[in-house]
Structure formats: structure tokens, C-alpha cells
Protein backbone atom coordinates (compact mmCIF):
# COMPACT_ATOMS: atom_id res chain seq x y z
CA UNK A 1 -91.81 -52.58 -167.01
CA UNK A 2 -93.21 -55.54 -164.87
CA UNK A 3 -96.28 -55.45 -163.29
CA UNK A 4 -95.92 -58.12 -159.72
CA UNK A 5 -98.57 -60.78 -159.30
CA UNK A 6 -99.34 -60.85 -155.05
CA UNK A 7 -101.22 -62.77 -153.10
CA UNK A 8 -104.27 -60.81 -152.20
CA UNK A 9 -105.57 -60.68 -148.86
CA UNK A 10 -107.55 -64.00 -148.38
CA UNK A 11 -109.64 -63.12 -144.96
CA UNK A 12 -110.36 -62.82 -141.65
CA UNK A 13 -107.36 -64.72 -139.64
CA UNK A 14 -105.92 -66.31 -142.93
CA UNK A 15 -102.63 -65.53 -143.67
CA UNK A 16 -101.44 -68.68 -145.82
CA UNK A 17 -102.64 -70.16 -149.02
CA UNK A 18 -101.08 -73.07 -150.99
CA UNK A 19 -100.76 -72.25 -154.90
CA UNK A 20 -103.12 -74.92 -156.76
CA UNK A 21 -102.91 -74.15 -160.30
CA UNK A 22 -101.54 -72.08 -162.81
CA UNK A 23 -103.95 -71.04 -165.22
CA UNK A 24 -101.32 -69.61 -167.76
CA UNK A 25 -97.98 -70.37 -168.59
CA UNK A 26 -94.71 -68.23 -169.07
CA UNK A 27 -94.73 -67.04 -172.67
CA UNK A 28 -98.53 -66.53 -172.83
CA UNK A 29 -100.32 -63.40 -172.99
CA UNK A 30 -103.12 -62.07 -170.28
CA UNK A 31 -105.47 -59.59 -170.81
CA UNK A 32 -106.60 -57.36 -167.89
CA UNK A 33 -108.77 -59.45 -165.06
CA UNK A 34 -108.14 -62.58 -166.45
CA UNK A 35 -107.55 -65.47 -163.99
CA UNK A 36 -103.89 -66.32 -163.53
CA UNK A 37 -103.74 -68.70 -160.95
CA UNK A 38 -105.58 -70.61 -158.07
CA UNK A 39 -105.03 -70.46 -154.16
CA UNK A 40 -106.25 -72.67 -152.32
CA UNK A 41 -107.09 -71.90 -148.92
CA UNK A 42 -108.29 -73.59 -145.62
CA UNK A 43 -112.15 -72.78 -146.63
CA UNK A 44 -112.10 -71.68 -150.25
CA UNK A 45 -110.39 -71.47 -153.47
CA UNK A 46 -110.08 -68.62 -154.77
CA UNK A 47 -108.71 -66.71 -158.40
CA UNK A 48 -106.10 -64.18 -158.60
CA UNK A 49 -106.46 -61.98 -161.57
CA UNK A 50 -104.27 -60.28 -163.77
CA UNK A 51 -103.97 -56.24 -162.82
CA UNK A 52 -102.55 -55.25 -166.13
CA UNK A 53 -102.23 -56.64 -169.45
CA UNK A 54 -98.71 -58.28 -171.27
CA UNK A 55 -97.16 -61.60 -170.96
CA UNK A 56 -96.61 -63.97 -167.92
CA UNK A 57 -92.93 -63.37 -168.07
CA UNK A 58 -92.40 -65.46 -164.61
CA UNK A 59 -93.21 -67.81 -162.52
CA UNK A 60 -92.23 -67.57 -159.39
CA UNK A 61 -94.25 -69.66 -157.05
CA UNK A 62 -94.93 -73.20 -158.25
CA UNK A 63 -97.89 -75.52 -157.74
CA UNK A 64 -97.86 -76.51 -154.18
CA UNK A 65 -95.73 -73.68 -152.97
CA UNK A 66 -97.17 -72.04 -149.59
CA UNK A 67 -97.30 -68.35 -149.51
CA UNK A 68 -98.31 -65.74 -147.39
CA UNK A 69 -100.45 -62.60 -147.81
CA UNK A 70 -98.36 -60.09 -149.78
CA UNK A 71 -95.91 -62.54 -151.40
CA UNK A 72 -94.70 -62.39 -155.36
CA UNK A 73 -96.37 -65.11 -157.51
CA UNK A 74 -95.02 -64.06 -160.54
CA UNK A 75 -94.49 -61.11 -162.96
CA UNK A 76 -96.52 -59.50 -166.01
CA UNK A 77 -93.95 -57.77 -168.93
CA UNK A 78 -95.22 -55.36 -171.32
CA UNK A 79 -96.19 -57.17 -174.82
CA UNK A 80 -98.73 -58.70 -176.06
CA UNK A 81 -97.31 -61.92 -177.81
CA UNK A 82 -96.18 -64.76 -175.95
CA UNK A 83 -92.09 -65.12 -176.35
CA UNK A 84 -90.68 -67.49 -178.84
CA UNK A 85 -89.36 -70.90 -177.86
CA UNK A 86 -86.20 -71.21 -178.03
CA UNK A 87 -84.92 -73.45 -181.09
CA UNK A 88 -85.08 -77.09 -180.82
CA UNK A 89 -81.85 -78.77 -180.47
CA UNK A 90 -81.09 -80.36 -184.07
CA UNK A 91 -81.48 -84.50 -183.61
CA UNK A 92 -78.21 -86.52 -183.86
CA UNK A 93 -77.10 -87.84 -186.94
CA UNK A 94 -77.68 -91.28 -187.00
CA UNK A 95 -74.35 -93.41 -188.39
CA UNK A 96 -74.39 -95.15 -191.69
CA UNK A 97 -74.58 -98.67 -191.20
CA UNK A 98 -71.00 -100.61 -191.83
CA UNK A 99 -69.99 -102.05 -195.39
CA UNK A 100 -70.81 -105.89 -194.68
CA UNK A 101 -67.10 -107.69 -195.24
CA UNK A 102 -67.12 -110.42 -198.05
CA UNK A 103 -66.89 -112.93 -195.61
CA UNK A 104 -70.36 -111.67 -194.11
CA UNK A 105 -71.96 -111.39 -197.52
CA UNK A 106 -70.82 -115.15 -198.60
CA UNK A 107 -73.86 -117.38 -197.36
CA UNK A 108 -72.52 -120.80 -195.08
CA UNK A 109 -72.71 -123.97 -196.20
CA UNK A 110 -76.13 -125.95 -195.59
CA UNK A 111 -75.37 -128.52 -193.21
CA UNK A 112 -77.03 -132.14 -193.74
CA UNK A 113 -80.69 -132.26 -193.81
CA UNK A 114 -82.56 -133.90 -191.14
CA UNK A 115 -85.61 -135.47 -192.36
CA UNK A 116 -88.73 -134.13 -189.97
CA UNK A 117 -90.52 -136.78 -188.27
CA UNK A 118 -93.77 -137.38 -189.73
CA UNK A 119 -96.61 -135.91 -187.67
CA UNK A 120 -99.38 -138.28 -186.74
CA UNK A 121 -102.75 -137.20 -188.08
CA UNK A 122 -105.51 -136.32 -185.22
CA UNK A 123 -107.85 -139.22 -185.08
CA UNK A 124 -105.12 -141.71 -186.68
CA UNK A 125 -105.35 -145.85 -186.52
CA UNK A 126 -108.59 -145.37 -184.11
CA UNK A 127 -111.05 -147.94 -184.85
CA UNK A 128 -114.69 -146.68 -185.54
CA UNK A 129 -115.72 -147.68 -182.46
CA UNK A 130 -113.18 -145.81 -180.03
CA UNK A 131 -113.36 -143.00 -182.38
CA UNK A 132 -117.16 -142.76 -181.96
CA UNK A 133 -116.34 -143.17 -178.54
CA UNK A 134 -114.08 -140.17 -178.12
CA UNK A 135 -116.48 -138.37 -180.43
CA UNK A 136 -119.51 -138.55 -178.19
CA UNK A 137 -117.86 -137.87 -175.07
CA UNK A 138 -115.63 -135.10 -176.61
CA UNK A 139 -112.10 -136.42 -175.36
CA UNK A 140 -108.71 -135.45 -176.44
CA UNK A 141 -106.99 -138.80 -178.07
CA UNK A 142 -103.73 -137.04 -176.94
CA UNK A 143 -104.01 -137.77 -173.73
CA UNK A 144 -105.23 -141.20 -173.73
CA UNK A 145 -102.41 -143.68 -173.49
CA UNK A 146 -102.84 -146.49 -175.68
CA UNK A 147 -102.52 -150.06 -174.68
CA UNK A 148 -103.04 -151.83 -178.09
CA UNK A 149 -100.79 -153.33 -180.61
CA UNK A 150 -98.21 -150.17 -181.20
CA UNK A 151 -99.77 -147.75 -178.77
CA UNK A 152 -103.18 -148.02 -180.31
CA UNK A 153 -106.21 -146.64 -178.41
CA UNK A 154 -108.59 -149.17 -177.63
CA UNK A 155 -112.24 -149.31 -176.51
CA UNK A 156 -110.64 -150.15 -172.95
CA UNK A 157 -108.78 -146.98 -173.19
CA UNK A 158 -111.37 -145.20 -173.92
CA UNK A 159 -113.60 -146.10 -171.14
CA UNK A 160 -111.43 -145.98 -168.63
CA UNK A 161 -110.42 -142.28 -169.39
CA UNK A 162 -114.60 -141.83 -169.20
CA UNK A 163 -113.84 -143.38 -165.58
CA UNK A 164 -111.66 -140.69 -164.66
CA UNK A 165 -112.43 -137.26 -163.00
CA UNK A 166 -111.99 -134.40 -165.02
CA UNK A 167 -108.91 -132.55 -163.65
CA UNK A 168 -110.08 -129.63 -161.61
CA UNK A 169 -109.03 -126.19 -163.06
CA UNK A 170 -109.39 -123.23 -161.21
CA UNK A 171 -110.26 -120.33 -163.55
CA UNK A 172 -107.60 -117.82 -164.94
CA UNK A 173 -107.00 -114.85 -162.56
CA UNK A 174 -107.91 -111.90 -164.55
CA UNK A 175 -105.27 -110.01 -165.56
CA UNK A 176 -103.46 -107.31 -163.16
CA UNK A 177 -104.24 -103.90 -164.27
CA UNK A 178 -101.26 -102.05 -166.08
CA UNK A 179 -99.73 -99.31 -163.46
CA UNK A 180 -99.39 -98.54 -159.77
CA UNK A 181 -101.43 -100.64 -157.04
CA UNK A 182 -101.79 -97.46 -154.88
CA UNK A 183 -101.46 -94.08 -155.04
CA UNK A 184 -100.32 -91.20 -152.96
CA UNK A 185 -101.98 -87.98 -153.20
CA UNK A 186 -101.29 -84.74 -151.02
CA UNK A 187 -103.94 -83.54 -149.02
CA UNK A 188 -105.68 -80.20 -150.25
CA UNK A 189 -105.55 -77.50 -147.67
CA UNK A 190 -109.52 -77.48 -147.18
CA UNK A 191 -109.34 -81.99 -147.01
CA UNK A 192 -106.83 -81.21 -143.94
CA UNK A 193 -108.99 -77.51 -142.47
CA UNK A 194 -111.96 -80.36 -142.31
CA UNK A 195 -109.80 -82.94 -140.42
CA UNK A 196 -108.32 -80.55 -138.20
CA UNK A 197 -112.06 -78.84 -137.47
CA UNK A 198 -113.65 -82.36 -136.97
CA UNK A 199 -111.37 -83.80 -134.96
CA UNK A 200 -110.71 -80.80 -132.72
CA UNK A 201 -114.97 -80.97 -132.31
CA UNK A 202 -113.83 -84.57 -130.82
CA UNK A 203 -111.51 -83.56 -128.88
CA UNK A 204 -112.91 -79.89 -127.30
CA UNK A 205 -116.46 -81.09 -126.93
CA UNK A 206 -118.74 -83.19 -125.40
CA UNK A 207 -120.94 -84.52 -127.91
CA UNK A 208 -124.06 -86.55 -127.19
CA UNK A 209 -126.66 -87.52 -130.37
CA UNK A 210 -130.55 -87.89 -129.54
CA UNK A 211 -133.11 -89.13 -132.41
CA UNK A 212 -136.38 -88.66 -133.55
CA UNK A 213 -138.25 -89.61 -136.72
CA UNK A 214 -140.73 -87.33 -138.04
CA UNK A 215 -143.75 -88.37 -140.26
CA UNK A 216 -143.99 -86.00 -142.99
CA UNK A 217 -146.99 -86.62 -144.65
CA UNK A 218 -148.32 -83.03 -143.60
CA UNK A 219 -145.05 -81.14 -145.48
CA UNK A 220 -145.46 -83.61 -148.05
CA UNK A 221 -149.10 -82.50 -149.03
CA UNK A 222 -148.51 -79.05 -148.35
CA UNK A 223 -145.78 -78.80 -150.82
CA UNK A 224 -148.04 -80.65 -153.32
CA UNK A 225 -150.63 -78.55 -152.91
CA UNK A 226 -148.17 -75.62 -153.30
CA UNK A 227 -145.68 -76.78 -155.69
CA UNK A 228 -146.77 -75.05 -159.10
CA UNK A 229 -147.94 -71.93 -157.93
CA UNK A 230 -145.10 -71.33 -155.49
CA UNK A 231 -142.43 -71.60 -158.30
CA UNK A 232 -144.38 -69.90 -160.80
CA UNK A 233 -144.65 -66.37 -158.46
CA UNK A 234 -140.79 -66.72 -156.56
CA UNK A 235 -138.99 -68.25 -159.63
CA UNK A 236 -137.78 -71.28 -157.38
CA UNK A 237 -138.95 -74.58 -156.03
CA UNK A 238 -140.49 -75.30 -152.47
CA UNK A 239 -137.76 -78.10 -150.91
CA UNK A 240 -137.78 -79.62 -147.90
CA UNK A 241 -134.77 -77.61 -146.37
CA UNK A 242 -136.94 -74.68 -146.27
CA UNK A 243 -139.21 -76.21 -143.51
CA UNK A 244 -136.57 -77.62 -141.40
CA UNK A 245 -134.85 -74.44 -141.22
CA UNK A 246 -138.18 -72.61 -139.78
CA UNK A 247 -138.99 -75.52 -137.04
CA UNK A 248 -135.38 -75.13 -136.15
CA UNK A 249 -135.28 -71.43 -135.64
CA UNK A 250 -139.01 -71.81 -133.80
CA UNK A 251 -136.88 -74.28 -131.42
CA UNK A 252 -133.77 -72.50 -131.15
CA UNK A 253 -135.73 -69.06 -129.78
CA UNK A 254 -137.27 -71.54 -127.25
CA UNK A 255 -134.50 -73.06 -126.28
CA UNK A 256 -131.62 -70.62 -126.61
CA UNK A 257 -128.59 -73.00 -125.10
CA UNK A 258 -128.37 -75.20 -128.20
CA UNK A 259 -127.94 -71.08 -130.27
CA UNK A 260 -125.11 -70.47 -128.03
CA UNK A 261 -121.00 -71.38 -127.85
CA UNK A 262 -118.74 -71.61 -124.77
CA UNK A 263 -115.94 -68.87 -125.21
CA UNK A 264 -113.46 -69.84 -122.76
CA UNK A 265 -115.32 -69.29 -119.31
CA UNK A 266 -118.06 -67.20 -120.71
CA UNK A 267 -121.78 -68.41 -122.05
CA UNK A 268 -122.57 -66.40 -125.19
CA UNK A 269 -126.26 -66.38 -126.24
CA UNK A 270 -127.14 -65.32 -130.09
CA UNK A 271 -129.57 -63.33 -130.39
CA UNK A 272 -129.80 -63.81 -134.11
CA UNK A 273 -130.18 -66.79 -136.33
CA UNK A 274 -127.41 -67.47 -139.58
CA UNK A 275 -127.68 -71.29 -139.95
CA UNK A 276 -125.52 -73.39 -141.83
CA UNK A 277 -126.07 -75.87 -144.61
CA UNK A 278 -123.34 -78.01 -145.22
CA UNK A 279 -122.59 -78.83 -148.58
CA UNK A 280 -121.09 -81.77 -150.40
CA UNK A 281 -118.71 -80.96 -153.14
CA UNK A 282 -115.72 -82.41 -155.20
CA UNK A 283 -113.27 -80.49 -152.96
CA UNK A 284 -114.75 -81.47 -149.50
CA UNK A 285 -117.52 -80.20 -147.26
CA UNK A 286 -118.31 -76.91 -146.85
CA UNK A 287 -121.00 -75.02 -144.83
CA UNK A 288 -122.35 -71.69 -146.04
CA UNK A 289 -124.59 -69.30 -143.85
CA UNK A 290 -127.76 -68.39 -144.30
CA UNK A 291 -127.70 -64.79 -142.39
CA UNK A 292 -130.80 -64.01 -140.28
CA UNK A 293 -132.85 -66.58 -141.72
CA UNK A 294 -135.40 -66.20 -139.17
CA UNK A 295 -136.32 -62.66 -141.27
CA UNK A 296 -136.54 -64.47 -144.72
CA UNK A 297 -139.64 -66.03 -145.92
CA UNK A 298 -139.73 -69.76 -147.63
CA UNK A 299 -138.94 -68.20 -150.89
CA UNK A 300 -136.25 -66.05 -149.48
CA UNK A 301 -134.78 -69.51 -147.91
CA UNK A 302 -135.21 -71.50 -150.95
CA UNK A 303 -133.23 -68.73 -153.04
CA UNK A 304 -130.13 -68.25 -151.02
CA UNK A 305 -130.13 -72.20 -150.50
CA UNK A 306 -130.06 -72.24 -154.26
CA UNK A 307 -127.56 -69.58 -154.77
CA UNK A 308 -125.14 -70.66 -151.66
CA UNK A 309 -125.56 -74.16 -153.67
CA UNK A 310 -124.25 -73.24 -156.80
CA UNK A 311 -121.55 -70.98 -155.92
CA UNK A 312 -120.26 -74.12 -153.89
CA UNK A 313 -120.42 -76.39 -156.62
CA UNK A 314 -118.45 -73.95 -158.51
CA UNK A 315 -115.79 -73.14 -155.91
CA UNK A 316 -116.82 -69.34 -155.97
CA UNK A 317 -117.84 -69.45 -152.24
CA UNK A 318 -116.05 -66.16 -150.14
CA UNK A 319 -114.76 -66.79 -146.52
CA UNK A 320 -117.18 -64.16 -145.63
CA UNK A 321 -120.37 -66.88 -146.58
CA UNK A 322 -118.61 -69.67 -144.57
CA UNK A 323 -118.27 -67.79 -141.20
CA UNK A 324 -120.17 -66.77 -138.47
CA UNK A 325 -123.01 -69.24 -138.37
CA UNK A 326 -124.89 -70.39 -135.20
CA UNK A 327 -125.93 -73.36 -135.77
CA UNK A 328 -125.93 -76.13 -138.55
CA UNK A 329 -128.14 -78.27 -140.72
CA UNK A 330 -127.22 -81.66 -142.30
CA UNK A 331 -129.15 -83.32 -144.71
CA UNK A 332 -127.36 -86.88 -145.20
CA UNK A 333 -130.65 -88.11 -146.69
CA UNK A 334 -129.56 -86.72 -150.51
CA UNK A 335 -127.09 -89.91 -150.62
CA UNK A 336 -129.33 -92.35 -149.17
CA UNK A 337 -128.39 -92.23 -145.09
CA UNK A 338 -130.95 -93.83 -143.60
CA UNK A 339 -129.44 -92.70 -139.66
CA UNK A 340 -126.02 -91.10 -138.36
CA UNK A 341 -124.66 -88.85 -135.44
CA UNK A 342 -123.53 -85.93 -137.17
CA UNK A 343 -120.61 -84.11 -135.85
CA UNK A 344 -120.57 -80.50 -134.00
CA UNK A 345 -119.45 -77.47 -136.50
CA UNK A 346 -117.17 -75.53 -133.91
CA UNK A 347 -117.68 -73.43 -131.63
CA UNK A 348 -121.20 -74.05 -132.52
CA UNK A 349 -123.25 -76.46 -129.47
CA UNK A 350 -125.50 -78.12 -132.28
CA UNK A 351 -126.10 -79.78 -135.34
CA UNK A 352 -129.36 -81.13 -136.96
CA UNK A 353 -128.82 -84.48 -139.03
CA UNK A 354 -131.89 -85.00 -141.69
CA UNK A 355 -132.14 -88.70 -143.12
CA UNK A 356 -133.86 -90.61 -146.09
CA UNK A 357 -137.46 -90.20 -146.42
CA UNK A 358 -138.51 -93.61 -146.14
CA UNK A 359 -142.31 -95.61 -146.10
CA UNK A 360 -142.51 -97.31 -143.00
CA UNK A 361 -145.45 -99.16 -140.89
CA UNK A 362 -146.00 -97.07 -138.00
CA UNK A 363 -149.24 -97.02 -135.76
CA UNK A 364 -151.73 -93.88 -135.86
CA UNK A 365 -154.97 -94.27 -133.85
CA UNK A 366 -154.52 -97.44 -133.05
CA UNK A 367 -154.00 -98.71 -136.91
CA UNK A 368 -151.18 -99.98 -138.56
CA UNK A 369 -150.55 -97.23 -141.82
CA UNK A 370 -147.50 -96.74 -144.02
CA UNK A 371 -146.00 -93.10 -144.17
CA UNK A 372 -142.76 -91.13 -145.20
CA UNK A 373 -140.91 -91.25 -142.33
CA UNK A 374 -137.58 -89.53 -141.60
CA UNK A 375 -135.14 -90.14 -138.65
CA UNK A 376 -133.48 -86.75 -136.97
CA UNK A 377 -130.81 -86.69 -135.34
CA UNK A 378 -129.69 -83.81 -132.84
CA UNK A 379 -125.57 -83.89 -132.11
CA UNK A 380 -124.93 -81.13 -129.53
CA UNK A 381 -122.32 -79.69 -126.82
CA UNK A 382 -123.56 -81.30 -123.69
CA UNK A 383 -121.07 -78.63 -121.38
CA UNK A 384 -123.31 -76.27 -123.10
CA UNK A 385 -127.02 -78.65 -123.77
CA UNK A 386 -128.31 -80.65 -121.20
CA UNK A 387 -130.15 -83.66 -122.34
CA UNK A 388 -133.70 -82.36 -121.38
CA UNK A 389 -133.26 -79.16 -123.67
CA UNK A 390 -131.30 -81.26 -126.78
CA UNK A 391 -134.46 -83.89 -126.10
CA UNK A 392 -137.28 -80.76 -126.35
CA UNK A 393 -135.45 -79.29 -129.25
CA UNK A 394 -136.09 -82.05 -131.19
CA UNK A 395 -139.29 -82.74 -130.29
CA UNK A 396 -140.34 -79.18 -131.21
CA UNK A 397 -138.64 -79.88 -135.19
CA UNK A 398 -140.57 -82.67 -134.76
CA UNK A 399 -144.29 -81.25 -133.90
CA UNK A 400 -143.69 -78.42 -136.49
CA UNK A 401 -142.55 -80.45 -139.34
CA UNK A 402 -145.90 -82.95 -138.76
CA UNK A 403 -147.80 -79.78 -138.36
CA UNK A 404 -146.17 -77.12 -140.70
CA UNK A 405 -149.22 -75.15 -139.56
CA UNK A 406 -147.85 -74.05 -136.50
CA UNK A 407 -144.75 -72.00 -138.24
CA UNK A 408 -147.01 -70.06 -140.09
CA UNK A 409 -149.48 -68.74 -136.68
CA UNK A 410 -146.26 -69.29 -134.60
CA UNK A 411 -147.70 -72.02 -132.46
């Protein structure tokens, strides 16, 4: 009896995956919850898993396939051997090569010899002089043509080849590489859910950026001060993240408009704070949600950063942890962005862009002094944000991050 592979129900308003990868091959045996194959959806990959035990007996839906909710991948049969290949085809025998006639086998007659001509030796009827002459200046006799007695190089020759510019030569292209100039690769389904979501941000919204730059000395020194004894009671490290996703909270509750989303003619205010942190990884950028962060602690932050990390790393995010959030962070600064306007995460009405820590000259009191400065940049909705509330918002990330302080009195 055959047990039927389906496509499991992938989430909230998805009803399509594209098959990515088959894990096992017909012929081989599965054991109970082993993966099978790969979907790939518009937010996640995701494993479907064998419900019973036997042999992959068929395949049904190939690599790149679309299929919906419900449909037949392939089939389990009972067993637990893989089937045998079938026989190999035995290889043609190869003719025996022909009898060679007698008149093939009788050798023909040498024709008459031709005597070689002799070669002249390098160097050859070159007096002493022109030959210390070529020496010196390391020239090639060959092409020197001779105006002496029987095509003879003389001293003449000699110094009138010295006379002449050395032929320019260009040097050797380096070699083409072996195989195609370009290649064509099909868009995954989450590359083309991340065009489609970006460009409809374009398109649907108004989006205006505003900067800042922040002087984080005061985060800096707190973590220093921190560092050691803050991992050795939570069991994690005290980042950077952690702070910008408390002054951003402390800003949103003050200015609610950038928390909100247009839906259609309404205004709806959150009253709740699940911010995003999108994620670089091999398959394209993702954005898990941290749910009401604004009840977690730094340590509670700096966990579910670490955890949301890894699980997108490893492809193991669920739709569930990539929906719902109300507004995003950015931090562009891992790979080195110094500046840059990020772009809205629909239906969301802002995004926070963190940069590069960088030493810069900057005046305090008066004096000139170097400190780690960061640029921020705030992309919002400006149907939803007008510029005096995107302009405040980032003022207030900026007066808690250069007083850290503040988040912890809620000042």
C-alpha cells in the first residue's frame, strides 16, 4: 500500500509553493519524519517529511514544479530496501580490425633522398667585435640583416639595429576562461516575493528619508562597563540592536503615526509594539518579528535577536515569525554602509536605517573631539508621517541612544 506525499498547508494567504529540492530519490528508503523534499515559498522554505516509513516509489512533482496546498508530490511503498536498477545494457561489441591486404603490408619504395640544408650555427661568421656587440646589448643576430661580404653582420649592422626602437608589444590577453560568458538563473520564489514587496512600497507609498547621526560614546561605555557581567548572568551578549530597539519603541509611543498603516480609507493605530529586524541571508532578505518587544528586557531582546538570527541563517524561519510586525529596523552598518534611504516594509509607515560606526571630528563645547558616530536614517509613509513627526522621531532615537539613561527612568 502507498502512503501519498502532500503539500502541507504553508500559511496564512499562501496557497502556492514551488518544489526546490528533492532530498531522496526513487529507489531509496525513508524512515518516518525524515525530510523528503523542499518547498519553497514566497517567505520561507520549508521541509516536508515523510508520514510513514518504505521506499520513495515516485516522483511526481519535479524540481521547479508549482503546486498548490493539497497536491500529490509523490508516493511512499511498503519496503524497506531501495529497488534494484534495472540491468545495464551490455556495451557493443567492438569489430575486429580488417586483415591488412599484402599490398598494404609491402612497404613503398624510398624515393630519392634530399640532402637537408645545413643549418647555420647561432652566432656564425660574426667577428668578435659585432658579436660582443650583440652580446652586450642582448640582440637577436636573426633579425639583423647583414650588409657584408655574403650577408655578414657588420659593426654597422649592429649599430644601426641599436638605433632602432624596440617594436612595441602589447602584452598577451590572458586567456578566456573555459565555459559560458553569462548565465541564466531562475528567480527563487522569495528573490521575486522581495521584488514584488519593494517595488509595490515604490509604487503604493510616499516615501520621504530624514537623517541624523548619533554619537554613541554613552552606549559604547555602558556596554563596556556591562559587557562581562551581562553575558555571564543572561547567557548572551549586550549588542547594539538591543538599544535601538528601546529608543525606538520610547519614540514610537510618543509619536504613534509612524506605529500605524493606512488600510484603504481607514487610519489604524497599534497599540502594541512587534518590530522587525531584517536579516541578510543566502536566500534573500528576510524580516522576523520581535512580538511585544516593548515587554522584554535587554536580555530578553538580545535572545530572540539571537534565536530569530539563527533560525534565518538556517532557513527554519515559520511564516508565523515573518508577519505581523509594526515597524522595522535596518542595520546596513554590518557590511560597511556608511548612509542609505532604506525602503518601507509594507503596509508598515516606517523604517529605521542604522549605519557604520565611524570616528569622526565633531564639535562638543566648543572643541573639536573625535567620537563613534553613526548616521540614522528614518524612511517613512508621508500620507501617513508628516515631516515634523518623522523629524521628532528621530531626534528622540537620537537623545536616547546619547543618553541610554533615559530608557531605563523613562525620560
Amino acid at each position: 500500500m502507498a502512503t501519498d506525499i502532500l503539500v502541507p498547508t504553508l500559511g496564512e494567504s499562501i496557497t502556492e509553493a514551488t518544489v526546490a529540492q528533492w532530498l531522496k530519490q526513487p529507489g531509496e528508503a525513508v524512515a518516518v519524519d525524515e525530510p523528503l523534499v523542499e518547498l519553497e515559498t514566497d517567505k520561507v522554505t520549508l521541509e516536508v517529511n515523510a508520514s510513514a516509513a518504505g521506499v520513495l516509489s515516485e516522483v511526481v512533482a519535479a524540481e521547479g514544479d508549482n503546486v498548490e496546498v493539497g497536491a500529490l508530490l509523490g508516493r511512499i511503498a511498503e519496503g524497506a530496501a531501495s529497488s534494484k536498477p534495472a540491468p545495464a545494457k551490455p556495451a557493443p561489441t567492438k569489430p575486429a580490425p580488417a586483415k591488412p591486404t599484402t599490398a598494404e603490408m609491402t612497404p613503398a619504395p624510398p624515393g630519392p633522398a634530399v640532402p637537408a640544408a645545413p643549418a647555420k650555427p647561432p652566432g656564425a661568421a660574426l667577428s668578435p667585435a659585432v658579436r660582443k656587440l650583440i652580446g652586450d646589448n642582448k640582440l637577436d643576430p636573426a633579425t639583423i640583416a647583414g650588409t657584408g661580404k655574403g650577408g655578414r653582420i657588420t659593426k654597422e649592422d649592429a649599430l644601426a639595429a641599436l638605433e632602432k626602437p624596440a617594436p612595441a608589444t602589447s602584452p598577451a590577453a590572458p586567456p578566456a576562461e573555459a565555459g559560458a560568458r553569462e548565465e541564466r538563473v531562475r528567480m527563487t520564489r522569495l528573490r521575486k516575493r522581495i521584488a514584488e514587496r519593494l517595488k509595490e512600497a515604490q509604487n503604493t507609498a510616499a516615501i520621504l528619508t530624514t537623517f541624523n547621526e548619533a554619537d554613541l560614546s554613552a552606549v559604547m561605555a555602558l556596554r563596556k562597563q556591562y559587557r562581562d557581567s551581562f553575558e555571564k548572568k543572561h547567557g548572551v551578549r549586550l549588542g547594539f540592536m538591543s538599544f535601538f530597539i528601546k529608543a525606538s519603541i520610547a519614540a514610537l509611543k510618543e509619536l504613534p503615526s509612524v506605529n500605524a498603516e493606512i488600510d484603504g480609507d481607514e487610519i489604524v493605530y497599534k497599540n502594541h509594539y512587534d518590530i522587525g529586524i531584517a536579516v541578510g541571508t543566502p536566500q534573500g532578505l528576510v524580516v522576523p518579528v520581535i512580538r511585544d518587544a516593548d515587554r522584554l528586557g535587554f536580555a530578553g531582546i538580545e535572545k530572540t535577536i539571537g534565536e530569530l538570527g539563527r533560525k534565518a541563517r538556517d532557513g527554519k524561519l515559520s511564516i508565523a515569525e515573518m508577519s505581523g510586525g509594526t515597524f522595522t529596523i535596518t542595520n546596513g552598518g554590518i557590511y560597511g554602509s556608511l548612509m542609505s534611504t532604506p525602503i518601507l516594509n509594507p503596509p508598515q509607515s516606517g523604517i529605521l536605517g542604522m549605519h557604520k560606526i565611524q570616528e569622526r571630528p565633531i564639535a562638543v563645547d566648543g572643541e573639536v573631539r573625535v567620537r563613534p558616530m553613526m548616521y540614522l536614517a528614518l524612511s517613512y509613509d508621508h500620507r501617513m508621517v508628516d515631516g515634523r513627526e518623522a523629524v521628532t522621531f528621530l531626534v528622540r532615537v537620537k537623545d536616547y541612544i546619547e543618553d541610554p539613561q533615559r530608557l531605563l527612568i523613562d525620560m
